[in-house]
PDB file of N, CA and C in Angstrom:
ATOM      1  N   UNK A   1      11.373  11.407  -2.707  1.00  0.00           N
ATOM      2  CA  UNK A   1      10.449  11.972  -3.665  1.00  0.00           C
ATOM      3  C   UNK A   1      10.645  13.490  -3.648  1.00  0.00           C
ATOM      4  N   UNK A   2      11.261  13.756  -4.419  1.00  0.00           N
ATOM      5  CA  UNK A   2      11.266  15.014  -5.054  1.00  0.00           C
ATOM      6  C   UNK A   2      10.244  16.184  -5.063  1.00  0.00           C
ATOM      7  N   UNK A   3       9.334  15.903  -5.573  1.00  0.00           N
ATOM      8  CA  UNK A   3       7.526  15.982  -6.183  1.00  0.00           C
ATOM      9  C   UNK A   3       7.044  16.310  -4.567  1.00  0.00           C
ATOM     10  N   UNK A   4       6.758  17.341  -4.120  1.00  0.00           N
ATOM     11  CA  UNK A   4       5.624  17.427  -2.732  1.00  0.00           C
ATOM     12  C   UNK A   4       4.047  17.052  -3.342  1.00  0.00           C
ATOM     13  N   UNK A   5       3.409  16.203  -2.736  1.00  0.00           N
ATOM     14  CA  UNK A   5       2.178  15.344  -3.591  1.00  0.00           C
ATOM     15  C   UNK A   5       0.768  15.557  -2.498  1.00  0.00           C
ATOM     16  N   UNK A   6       0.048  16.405  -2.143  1.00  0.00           N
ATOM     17  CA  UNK A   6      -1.131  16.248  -1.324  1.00  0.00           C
ATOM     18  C   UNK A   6      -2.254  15.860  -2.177  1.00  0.00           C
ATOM     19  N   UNK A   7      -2.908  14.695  -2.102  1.00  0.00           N
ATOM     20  CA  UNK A   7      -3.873  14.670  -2.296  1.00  0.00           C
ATOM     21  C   UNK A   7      -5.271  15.770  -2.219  1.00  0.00           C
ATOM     22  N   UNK A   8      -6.071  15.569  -2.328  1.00  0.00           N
ATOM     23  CA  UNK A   8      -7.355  16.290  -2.063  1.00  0.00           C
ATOM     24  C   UNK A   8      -8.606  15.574  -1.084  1.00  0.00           C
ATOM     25  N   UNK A   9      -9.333  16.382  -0.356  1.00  0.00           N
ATOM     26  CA  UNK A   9     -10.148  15.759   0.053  1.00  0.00           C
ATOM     27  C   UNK A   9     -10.281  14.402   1.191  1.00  0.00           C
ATOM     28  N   UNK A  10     -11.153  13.465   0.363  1.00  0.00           N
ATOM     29  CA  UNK A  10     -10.345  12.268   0.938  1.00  0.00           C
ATOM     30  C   UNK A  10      -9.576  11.208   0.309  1.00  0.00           C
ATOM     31  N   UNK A  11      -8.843  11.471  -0.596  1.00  0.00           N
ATOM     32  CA  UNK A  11      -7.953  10.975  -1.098  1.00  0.00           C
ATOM     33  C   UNK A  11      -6.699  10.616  -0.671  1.00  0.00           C
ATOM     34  N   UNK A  12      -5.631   9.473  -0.658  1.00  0.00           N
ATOM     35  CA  UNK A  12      -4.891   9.186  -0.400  1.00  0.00           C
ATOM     36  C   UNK A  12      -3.632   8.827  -1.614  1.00  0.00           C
ATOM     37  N   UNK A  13      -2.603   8.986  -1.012  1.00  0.00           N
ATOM     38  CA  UNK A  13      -1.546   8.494  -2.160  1.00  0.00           C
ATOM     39  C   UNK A  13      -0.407   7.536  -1.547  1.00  0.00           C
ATOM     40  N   UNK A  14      -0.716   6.405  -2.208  1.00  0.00           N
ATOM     41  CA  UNK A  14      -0.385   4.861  -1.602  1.00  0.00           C
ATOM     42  C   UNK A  14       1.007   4.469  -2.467  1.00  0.00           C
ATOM     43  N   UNK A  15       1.948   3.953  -1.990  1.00  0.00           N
ATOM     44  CA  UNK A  15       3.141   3.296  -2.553  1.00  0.00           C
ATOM     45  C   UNK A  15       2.916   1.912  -2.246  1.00  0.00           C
ATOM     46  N   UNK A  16       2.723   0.439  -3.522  1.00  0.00           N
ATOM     47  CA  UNK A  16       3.115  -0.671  -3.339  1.00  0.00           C
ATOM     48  C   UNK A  16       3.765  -1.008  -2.999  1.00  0.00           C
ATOM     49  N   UNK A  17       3.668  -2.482  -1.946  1.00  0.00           N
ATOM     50  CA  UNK A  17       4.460  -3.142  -1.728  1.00  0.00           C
ATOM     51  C   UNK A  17       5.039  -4.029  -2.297  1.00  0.00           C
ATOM     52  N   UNK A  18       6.456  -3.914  -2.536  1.00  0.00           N
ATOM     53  CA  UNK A  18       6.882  -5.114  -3.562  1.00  0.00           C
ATOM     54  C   UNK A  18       6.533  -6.840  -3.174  1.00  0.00           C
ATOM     55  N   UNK A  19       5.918  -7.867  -4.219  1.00  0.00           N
ATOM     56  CA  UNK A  19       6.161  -8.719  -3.979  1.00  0.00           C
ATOM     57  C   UNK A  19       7.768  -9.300  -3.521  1.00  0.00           C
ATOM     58  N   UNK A  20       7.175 -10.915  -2.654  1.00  0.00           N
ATOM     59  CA  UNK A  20       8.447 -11.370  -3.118  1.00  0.00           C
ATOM     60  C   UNK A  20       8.753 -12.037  -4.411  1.00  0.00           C
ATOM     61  N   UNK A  21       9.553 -12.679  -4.955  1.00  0.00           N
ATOM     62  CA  UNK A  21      10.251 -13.043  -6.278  1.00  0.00           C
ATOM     63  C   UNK A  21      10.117 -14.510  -6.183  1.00  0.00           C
ATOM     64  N   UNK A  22       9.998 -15.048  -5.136  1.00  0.00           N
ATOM     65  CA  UNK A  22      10.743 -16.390  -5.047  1.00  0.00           C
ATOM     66  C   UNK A  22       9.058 -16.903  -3.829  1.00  0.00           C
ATOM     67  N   UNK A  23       9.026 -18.438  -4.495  1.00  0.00           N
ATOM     68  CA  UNK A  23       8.337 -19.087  -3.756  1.00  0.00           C
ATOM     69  C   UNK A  23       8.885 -20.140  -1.974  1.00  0.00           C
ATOM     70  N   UNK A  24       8.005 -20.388  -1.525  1.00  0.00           N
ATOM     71  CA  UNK A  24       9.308 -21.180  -0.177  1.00  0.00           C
ATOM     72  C   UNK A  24       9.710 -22.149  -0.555  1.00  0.00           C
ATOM     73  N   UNK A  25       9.224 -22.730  -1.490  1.00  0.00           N
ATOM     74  CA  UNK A  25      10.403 -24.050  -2.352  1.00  0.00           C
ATOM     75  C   UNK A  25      11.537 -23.515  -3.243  1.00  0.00           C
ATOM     76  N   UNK A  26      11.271 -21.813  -3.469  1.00  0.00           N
ATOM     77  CA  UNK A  26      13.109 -21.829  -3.834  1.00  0.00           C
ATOM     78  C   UNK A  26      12.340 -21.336  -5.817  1.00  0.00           C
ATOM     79  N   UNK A  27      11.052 -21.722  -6.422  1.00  0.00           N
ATOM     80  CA  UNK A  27      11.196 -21.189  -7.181  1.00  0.00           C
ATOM     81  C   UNK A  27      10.957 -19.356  -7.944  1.00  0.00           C
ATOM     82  N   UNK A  28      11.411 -19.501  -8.539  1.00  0.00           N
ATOM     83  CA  UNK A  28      11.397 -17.752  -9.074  1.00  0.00           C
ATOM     84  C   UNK A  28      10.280 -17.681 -10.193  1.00  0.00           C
ATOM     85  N   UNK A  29       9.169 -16.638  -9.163  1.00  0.00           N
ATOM     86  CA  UNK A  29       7.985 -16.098 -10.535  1.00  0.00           C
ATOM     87  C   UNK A  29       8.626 -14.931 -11.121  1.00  0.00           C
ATOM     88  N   UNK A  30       8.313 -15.371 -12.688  1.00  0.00           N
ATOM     89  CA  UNK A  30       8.224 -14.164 -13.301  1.00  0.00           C
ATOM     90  C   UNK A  30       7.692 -12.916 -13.227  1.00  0.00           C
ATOM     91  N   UNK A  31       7.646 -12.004 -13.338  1.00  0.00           N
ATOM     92  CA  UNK A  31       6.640 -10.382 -13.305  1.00  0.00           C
ATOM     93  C   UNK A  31       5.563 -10.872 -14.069  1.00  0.00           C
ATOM     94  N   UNK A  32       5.795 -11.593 -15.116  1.00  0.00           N
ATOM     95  CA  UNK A  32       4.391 -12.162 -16.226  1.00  0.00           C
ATOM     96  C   UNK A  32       3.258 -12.194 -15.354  1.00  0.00           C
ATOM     97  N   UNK A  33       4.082 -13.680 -14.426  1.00  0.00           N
ATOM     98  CA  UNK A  33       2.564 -14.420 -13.596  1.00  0.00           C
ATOM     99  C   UNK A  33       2.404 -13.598 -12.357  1.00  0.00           C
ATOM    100  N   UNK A  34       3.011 -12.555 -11.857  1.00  0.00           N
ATOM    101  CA  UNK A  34       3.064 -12.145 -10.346  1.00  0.00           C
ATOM    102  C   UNK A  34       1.717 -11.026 -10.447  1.00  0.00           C
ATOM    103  N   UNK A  35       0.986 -11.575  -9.234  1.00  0.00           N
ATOM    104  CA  UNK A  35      -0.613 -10.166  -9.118  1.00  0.00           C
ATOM    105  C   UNK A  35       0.085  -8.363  -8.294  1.00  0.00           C
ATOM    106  N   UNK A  36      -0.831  -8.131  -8.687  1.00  0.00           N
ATOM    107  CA  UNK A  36      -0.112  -6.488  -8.591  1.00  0.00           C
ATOM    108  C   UNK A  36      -0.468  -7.363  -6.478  1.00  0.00           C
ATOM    109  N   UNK A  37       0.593  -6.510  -6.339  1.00  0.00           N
ATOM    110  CA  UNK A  37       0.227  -6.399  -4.784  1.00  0.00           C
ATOM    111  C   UNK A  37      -0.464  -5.321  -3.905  1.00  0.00           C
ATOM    112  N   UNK A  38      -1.389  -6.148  -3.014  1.00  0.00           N
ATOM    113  CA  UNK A  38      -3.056  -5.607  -2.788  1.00  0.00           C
ATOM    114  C   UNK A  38      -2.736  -4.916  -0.672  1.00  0.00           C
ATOM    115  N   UNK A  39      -1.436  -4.455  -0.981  1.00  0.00           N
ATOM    116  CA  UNK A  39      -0.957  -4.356   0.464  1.00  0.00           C
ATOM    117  C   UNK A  39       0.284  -2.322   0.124  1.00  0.00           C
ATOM    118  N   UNK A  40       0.013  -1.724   0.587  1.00  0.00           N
ATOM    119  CA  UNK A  40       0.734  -0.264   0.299  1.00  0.00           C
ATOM    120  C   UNK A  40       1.060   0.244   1.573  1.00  0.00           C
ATOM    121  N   UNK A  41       2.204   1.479   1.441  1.00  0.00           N
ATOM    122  CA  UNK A  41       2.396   2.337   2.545  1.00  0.00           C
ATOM    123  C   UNK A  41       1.946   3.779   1.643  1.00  0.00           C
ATOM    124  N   UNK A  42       1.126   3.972   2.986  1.00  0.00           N
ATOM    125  CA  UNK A  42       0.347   5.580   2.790  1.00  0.00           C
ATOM    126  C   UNK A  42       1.360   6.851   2.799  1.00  0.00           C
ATOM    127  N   UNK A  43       1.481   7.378   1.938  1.00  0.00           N
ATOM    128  CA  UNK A  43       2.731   8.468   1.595  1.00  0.00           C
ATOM    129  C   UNK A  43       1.890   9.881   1.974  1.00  0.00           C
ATOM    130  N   UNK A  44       1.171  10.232   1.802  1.00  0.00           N
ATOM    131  CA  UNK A  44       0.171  11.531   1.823  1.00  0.00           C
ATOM    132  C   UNK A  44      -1.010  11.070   1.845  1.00  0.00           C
ATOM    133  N   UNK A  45      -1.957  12.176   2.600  1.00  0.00           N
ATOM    134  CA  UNK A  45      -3.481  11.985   2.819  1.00  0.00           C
ATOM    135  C   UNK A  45      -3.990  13.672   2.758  1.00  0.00           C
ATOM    136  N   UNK A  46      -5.180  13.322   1.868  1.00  0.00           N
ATOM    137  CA  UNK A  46      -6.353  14.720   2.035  1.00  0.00           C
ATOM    138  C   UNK A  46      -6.090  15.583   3.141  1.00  0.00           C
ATOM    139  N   UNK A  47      -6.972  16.135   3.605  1.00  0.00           N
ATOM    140  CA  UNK A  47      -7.816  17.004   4.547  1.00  0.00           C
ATOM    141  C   UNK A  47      -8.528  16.281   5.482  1.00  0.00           C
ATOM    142  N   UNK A  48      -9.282  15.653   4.166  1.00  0.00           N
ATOM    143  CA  UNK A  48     -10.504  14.908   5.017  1.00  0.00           C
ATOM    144  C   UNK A  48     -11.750  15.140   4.206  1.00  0.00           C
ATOM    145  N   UNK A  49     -13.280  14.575   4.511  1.00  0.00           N
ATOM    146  CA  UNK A  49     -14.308  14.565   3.816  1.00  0.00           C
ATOM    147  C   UNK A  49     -15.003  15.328   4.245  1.00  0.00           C
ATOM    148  N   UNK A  50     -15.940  16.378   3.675  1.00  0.00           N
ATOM    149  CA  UNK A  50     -17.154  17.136   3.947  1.00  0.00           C
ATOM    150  C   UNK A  50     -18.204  17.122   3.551  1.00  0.00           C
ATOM    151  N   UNK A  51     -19.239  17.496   4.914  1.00  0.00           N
ATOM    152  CA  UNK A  51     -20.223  17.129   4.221  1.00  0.00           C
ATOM    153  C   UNK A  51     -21.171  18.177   4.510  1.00  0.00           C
ATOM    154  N   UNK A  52     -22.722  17.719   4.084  1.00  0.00           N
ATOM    155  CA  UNK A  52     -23.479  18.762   3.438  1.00  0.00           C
ATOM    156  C   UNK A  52     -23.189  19.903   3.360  1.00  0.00           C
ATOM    157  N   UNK A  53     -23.115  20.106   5.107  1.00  0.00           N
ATOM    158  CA  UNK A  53     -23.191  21.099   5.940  1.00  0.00           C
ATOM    159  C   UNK A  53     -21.667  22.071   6.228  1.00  0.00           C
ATOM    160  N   UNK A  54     -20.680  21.310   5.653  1.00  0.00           N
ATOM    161  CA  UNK A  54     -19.322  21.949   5.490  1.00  0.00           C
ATOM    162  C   UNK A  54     -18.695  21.353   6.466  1.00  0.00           C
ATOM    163  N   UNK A  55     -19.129  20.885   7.337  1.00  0.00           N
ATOM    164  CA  UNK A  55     -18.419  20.121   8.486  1.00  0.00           C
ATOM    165  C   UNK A  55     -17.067  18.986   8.012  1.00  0.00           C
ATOM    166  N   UNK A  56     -15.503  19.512   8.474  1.00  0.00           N
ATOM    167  CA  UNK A  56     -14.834  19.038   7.973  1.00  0.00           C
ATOM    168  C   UNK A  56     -14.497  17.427   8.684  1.00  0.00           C
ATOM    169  N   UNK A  57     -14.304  15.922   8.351  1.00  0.00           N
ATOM    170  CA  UNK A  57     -14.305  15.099   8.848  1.00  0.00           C
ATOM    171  C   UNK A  57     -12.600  14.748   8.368  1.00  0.00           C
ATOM    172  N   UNK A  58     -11.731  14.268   9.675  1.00  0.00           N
ATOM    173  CA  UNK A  58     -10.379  13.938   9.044  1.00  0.00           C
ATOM    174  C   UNK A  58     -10.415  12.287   8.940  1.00  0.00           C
ATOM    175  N   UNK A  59      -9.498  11.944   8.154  1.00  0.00           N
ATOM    176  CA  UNK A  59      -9.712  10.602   7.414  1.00  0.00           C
ATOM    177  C   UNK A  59      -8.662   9.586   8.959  1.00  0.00           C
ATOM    178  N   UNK A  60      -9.112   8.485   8.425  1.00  0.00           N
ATOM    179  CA  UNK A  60      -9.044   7.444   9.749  1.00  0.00           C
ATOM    180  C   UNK A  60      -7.541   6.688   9.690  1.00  0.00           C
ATOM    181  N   UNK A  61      -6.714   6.971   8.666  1.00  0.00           N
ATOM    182  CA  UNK A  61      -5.540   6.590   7.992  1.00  0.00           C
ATOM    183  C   UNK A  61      -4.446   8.095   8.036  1.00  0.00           C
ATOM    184  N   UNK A  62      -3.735   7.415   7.994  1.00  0.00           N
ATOM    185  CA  UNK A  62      -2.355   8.343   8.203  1.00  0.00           C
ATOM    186  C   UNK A  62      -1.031   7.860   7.587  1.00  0.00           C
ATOM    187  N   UNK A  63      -0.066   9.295   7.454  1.00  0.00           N
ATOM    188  CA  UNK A  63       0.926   8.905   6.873  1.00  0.00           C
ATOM    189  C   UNK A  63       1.921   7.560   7.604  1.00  0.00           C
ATOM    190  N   UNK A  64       2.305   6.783   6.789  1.00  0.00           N
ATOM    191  CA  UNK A  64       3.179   5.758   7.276  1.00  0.00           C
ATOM    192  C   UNK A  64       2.178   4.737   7.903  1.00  0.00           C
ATOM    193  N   UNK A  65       1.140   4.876   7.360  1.00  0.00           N
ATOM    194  CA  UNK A  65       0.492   3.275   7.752  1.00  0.00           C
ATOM    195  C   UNK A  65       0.345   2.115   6.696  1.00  0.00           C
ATOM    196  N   UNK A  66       0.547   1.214   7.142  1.00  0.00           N
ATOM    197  CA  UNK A  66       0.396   0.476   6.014  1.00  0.00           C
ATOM    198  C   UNK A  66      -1.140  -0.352   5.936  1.00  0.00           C
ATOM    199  N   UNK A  67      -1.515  -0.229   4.466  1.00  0.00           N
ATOM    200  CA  UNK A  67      -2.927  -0.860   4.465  1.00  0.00           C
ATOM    201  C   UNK A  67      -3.114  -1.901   3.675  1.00  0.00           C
ATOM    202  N   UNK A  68      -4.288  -2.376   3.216  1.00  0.00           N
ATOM    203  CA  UNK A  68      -4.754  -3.280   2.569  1.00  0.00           C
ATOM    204  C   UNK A  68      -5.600  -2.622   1.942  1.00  0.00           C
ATOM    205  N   UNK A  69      -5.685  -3.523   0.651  1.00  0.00           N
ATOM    206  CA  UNK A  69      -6.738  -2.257  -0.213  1.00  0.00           C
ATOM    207  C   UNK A  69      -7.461  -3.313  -1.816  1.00  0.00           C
ATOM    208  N   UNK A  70      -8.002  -3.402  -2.204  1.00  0.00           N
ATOM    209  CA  UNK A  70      -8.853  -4.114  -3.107  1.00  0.00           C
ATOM    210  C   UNK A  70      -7.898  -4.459  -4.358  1.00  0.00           C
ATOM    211  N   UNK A  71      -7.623  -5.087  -5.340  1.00  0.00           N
ATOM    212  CA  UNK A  71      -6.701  -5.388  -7.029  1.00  0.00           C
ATOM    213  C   UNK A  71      -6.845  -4.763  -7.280  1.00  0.00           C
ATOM    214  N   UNK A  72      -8.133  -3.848  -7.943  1.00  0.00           N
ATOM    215  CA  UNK A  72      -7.501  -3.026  -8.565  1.00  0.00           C
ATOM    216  C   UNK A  72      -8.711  -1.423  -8.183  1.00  0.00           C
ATOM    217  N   UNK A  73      -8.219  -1.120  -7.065  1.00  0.00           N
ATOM    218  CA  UNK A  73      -8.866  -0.170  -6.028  1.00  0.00           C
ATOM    219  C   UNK A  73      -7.813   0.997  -6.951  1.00  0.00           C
ATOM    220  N   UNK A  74      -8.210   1.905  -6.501  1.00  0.00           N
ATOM    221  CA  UNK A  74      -7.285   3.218  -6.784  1.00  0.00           C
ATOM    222  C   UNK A  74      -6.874   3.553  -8.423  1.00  0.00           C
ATOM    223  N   UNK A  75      -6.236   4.387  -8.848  1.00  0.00           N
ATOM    224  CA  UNK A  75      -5.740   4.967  -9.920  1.00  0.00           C
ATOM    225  C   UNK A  75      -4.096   5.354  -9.873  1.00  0.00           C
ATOM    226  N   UNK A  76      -3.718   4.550 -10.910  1.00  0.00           N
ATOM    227  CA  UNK A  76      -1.893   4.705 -10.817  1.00  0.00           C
ATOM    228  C   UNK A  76      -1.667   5.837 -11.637  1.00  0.00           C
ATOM    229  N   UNK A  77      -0.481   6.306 -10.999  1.00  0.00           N
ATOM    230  CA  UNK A  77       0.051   7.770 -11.603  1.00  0.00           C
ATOM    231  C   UNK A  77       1.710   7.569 -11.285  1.00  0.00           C
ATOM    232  N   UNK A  78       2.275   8.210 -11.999  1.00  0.00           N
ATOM    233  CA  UNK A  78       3.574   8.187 -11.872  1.00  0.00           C
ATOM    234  C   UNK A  78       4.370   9.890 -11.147  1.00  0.00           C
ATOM    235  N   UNK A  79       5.355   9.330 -10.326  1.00  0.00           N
ATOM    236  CA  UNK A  79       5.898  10.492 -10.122  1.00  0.00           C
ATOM    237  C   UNK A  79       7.058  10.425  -9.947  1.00  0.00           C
ATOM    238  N   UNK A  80       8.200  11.358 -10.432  1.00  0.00           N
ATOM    239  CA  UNK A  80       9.530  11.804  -9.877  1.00  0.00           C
ATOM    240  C   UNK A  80      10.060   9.817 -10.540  1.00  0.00           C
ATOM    241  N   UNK A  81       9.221   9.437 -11.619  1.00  0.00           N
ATOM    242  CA  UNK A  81       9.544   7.927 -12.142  1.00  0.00           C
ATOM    243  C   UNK A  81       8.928   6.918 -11.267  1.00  0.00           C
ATOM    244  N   UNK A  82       8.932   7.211 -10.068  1.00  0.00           N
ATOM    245  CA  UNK A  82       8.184   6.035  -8.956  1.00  0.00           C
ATOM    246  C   UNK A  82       6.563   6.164  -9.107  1.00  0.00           C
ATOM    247  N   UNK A  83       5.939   4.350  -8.948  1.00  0.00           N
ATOM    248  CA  UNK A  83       4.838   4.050  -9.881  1.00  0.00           C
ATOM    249  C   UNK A  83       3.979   4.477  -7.714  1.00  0.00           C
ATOM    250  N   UNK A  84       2.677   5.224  -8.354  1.00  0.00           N
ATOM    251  CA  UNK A  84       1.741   5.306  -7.010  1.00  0.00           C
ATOM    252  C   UNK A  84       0.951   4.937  -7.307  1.00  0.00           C
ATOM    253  N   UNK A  85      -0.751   4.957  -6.063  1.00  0.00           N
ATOM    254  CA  UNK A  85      -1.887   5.047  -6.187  1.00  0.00           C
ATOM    255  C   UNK A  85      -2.313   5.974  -5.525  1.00  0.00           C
ATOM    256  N   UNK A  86      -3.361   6.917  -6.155  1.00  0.00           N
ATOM    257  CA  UNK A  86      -4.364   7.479  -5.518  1.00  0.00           C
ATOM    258  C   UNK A  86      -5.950   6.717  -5.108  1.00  0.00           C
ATOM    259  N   UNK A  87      -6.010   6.706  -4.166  1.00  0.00           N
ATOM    260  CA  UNK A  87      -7.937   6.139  -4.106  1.00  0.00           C
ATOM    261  C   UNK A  87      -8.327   7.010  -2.959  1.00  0.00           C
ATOM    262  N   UNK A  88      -9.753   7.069  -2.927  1.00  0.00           N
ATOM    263  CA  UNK A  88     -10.211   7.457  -1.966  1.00  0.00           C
ATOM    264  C   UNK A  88      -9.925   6.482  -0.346  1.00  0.00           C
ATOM    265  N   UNK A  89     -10.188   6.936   0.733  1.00  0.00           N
ATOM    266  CA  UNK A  89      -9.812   6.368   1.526  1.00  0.00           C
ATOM    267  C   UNK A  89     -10.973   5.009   1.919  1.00  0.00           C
ATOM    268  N   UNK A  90     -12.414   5.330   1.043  1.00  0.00           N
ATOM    269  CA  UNK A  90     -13.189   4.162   1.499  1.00  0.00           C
ATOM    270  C   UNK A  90     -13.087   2.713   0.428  1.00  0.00           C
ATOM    271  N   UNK A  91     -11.689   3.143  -0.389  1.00  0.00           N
ATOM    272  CA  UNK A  91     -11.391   1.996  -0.723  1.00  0.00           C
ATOM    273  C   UNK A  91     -10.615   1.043   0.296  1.00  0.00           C
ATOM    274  N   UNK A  92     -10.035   1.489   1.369  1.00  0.00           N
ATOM    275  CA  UNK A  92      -8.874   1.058   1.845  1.00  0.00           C
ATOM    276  C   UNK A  92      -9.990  -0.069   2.519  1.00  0.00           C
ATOM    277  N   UNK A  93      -9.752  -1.151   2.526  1.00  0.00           N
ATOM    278  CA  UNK A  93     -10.302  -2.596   3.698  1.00  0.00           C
ATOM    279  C   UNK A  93      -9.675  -2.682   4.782  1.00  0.00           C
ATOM    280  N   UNK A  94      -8.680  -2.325   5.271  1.00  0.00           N
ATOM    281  CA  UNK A  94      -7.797  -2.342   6.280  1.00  0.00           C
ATOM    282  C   UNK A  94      -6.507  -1.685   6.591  1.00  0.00           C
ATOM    283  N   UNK A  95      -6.483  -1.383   8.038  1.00  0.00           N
ATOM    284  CA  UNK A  95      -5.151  -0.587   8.783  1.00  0.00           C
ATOM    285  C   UNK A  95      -4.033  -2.106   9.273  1.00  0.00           C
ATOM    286  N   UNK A  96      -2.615  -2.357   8.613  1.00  0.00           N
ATOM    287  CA  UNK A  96      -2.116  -3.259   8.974  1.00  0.00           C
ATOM    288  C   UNK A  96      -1.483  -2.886  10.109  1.00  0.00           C
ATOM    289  N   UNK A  97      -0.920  -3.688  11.243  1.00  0.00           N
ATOM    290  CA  UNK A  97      -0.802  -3.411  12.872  1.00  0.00           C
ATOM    291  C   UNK A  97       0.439  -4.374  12.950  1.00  0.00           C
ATOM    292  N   UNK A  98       1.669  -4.231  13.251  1.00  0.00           N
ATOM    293  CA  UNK A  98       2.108  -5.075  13.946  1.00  0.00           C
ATOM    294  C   UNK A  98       2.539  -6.322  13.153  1.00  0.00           C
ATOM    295  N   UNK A  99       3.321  -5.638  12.114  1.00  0.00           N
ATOM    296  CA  UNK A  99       3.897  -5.787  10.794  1.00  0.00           C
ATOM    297  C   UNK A  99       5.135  -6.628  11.399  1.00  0.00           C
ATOM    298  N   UNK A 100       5.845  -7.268  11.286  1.00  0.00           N
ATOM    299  CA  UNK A 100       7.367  -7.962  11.276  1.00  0.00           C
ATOM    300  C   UNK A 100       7.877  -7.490   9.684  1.00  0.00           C
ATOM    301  N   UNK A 101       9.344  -7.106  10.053  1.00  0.00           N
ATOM    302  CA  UNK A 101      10.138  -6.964   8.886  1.00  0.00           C
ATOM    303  C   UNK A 101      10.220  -8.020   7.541  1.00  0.00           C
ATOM    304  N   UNK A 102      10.251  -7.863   6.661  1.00  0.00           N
ATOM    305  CA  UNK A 102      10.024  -8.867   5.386  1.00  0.00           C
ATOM    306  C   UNK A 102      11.253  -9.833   5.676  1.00  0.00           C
ATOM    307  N   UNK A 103      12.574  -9.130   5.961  1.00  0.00           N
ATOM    308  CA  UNK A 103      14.026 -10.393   6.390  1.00  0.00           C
ATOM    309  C   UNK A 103      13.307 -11.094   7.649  1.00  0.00           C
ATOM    310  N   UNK A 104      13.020 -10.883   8.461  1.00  0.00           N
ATOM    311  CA  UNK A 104      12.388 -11.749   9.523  1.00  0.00           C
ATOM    312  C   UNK A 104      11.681 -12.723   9.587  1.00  0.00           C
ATOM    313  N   UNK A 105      10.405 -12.669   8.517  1.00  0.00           N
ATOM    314  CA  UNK A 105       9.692 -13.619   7.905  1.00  0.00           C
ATOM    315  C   UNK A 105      10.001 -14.169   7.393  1.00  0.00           C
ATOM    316  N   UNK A 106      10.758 -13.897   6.149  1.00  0.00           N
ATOM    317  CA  UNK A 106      11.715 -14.988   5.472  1.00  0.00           C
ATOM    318  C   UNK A 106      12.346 -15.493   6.152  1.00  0.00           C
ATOM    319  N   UNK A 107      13.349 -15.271   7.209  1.00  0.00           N
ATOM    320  CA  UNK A 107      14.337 -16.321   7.980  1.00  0.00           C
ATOM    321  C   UNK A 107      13.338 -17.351   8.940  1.00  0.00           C
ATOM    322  N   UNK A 108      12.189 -16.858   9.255  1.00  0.00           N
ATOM    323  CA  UNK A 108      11.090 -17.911  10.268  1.00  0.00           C
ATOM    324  C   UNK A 108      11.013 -19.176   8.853  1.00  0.00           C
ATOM    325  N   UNK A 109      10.731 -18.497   7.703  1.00  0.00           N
ATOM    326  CA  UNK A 109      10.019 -19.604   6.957  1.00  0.00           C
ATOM    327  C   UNK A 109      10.598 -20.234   6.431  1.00  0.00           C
ATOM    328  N   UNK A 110      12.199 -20.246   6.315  1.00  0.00           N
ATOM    329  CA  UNK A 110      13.336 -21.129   5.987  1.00  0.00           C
ATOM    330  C   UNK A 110      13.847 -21.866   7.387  1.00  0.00           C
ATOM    331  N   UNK A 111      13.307 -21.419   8.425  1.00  0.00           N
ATOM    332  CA  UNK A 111      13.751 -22.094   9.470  1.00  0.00           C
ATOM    333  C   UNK A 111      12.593 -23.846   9.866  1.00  0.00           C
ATOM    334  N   UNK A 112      11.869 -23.623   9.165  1.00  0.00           N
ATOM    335  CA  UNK A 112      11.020 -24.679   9.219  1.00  0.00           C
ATOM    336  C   UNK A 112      11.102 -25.317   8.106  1.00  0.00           C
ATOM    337  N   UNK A 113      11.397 -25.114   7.072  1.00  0.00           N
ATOM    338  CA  UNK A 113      11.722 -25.586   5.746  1.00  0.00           C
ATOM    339  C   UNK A 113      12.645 -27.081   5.828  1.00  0.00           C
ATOM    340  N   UNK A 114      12.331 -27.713   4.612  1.00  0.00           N
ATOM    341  CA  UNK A 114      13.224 -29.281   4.627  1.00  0.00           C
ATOM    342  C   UNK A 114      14.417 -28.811   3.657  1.00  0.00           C
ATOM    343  N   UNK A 115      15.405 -29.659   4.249  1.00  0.00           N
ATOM    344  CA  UNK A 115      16.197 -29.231   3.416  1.00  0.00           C
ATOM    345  C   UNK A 115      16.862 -30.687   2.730  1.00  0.00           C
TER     346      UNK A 115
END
């Protein structure tokens, strides 16, 4: 990314995660029927939130985490052509932990598969 992008405040700026394409029986969804995906990696974060009193609070999320976050939580913006989200951070529902690689999962779930 080209574009240096800080949010404000407590705002965050989230990159989707791509679905996969293909079901474990092998068929292929279209983009038509596929739901936006409700799972991102955190690219930039605010400051943090303040309050009354000026007291600065830093946000509980960080760059390179990956989260979970509501359908249609946040506001898409485009940059440098690549599609983002901004939301505040009390949209986020969850910090994901202990992630396995997407090839990894796929090879577990073809390994149990009938053939």
């Amino acid at each position: 990314m080209a574009t240096k992008f800080t949010p404000l405040h407590d705002r965050i700026l989230v990159r989707r995660e791509e679905e996969v394409g293909t079901t474990r029986g092998g068929l292929i969804i279209p983009d038509s029927a596929k739901d936006k995906p409700q799972e991102g990696t955190v690219i930039s974060v605010g400051n943090g939130k303040t309050n009354d009193e000026g007291k600065l609070f830093p946000l509980a999320v960080k760059e390179g985490d990956t989260i979970l976050f509501g359908k249609y939580s946040g506001t898409e913006i485009k940059l440098d052509g690549e599609d983002f989200l901004i939301m505040k951070e009390e949209e986020v529902l969850g910090i994901v932990t202990g992630t396995a690689k997407k090839e990894n999962v796929s090879a577990r779930e073809t390994v149990g598969a009938r053939k």
